[in-house]
Protein backbone atom coordinates (compact mmCIF):
# COMPACT_ATOMS: atom_id res chain seq x y z
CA UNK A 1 0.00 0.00 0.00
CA UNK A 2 1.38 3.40 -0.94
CA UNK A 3 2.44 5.65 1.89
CA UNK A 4 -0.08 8.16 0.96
CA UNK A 5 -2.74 5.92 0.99
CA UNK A 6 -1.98 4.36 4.27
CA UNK A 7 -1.75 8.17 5.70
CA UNK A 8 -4.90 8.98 4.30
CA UNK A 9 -5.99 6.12 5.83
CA UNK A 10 -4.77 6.95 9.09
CA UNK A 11 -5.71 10.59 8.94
CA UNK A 12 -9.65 9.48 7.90
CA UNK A 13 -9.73 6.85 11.25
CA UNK A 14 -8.11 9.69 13.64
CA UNK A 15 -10.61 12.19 12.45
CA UNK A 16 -13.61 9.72 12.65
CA UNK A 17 -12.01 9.16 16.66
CA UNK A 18 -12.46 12.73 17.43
CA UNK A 19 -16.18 12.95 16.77
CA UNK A 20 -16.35 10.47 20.38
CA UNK A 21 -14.60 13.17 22.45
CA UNK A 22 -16.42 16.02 20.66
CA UNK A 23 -20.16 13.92 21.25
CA UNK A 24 -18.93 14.20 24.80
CA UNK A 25 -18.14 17.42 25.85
CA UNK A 26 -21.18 18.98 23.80
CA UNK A 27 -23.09 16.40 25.68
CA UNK A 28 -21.05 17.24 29.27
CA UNK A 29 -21.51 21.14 28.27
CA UNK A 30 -25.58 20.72 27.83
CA UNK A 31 -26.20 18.60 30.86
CA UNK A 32 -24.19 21.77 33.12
CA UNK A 33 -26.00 24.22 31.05
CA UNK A 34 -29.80 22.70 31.73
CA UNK A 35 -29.21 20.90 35.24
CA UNK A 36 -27.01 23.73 36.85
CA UNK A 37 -29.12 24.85 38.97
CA UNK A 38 -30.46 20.78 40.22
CA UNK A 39 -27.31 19.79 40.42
CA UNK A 40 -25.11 19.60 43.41
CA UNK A 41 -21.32 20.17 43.65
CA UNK A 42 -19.99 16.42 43.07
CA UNK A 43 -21.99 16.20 40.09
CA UNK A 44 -20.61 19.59 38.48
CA UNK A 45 -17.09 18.30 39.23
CA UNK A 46 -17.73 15.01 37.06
CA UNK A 47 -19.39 16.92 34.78
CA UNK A 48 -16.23 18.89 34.81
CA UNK A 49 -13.99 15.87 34.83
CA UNK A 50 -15.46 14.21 32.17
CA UNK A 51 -14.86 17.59 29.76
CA UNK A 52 -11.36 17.78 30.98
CA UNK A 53 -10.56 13.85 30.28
CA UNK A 54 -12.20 14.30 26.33
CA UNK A 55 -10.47 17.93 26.03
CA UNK A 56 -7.15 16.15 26.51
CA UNK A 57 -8.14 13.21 24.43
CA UNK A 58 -9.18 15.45 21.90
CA UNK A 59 -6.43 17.47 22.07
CA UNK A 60 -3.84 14.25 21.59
CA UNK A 61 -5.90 13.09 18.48
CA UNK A 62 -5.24 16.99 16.86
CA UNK A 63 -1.91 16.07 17.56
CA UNK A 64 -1.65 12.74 15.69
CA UNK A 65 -3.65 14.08 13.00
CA UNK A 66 -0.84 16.97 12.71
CA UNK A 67 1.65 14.51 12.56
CA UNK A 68 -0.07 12.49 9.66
CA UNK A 69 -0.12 15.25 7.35
């Protein structure tokens, strides 16, 4: 397989990865931005959490995707 077809390749899966990190934080984002106000302190934090964790797995597919092309 040529080397630009296996980076194309590679690029095409990484970019498909990010949508599950994306799905997440919009998701996260909503759920603080209707249940604020119901929702106690330990649930905002894993709200929270759970942004931070995709963020930086987000961030790290960017990365690889940068490196692909």
């Amino acid at each position: 397989m040529p080397i630009l077809t296996r980076k194309r390749d590679a690029a095409s899966t990484t970019a498909r990865e990010m949508k599950r990190p994306a799905a997440a934080i919009v998701g996260m984002a909503a759920t603080l931005t209707a249940e604020w106000d119901t929702m106690d302190d330990d649930d905002r934090r894993a709200c929270l959490a759970t942004i931070d964790r995709q963020v930086v797995r987000l961030a790290a597919l960017v990365a690889e995707l940068e490196r692909l092309t």
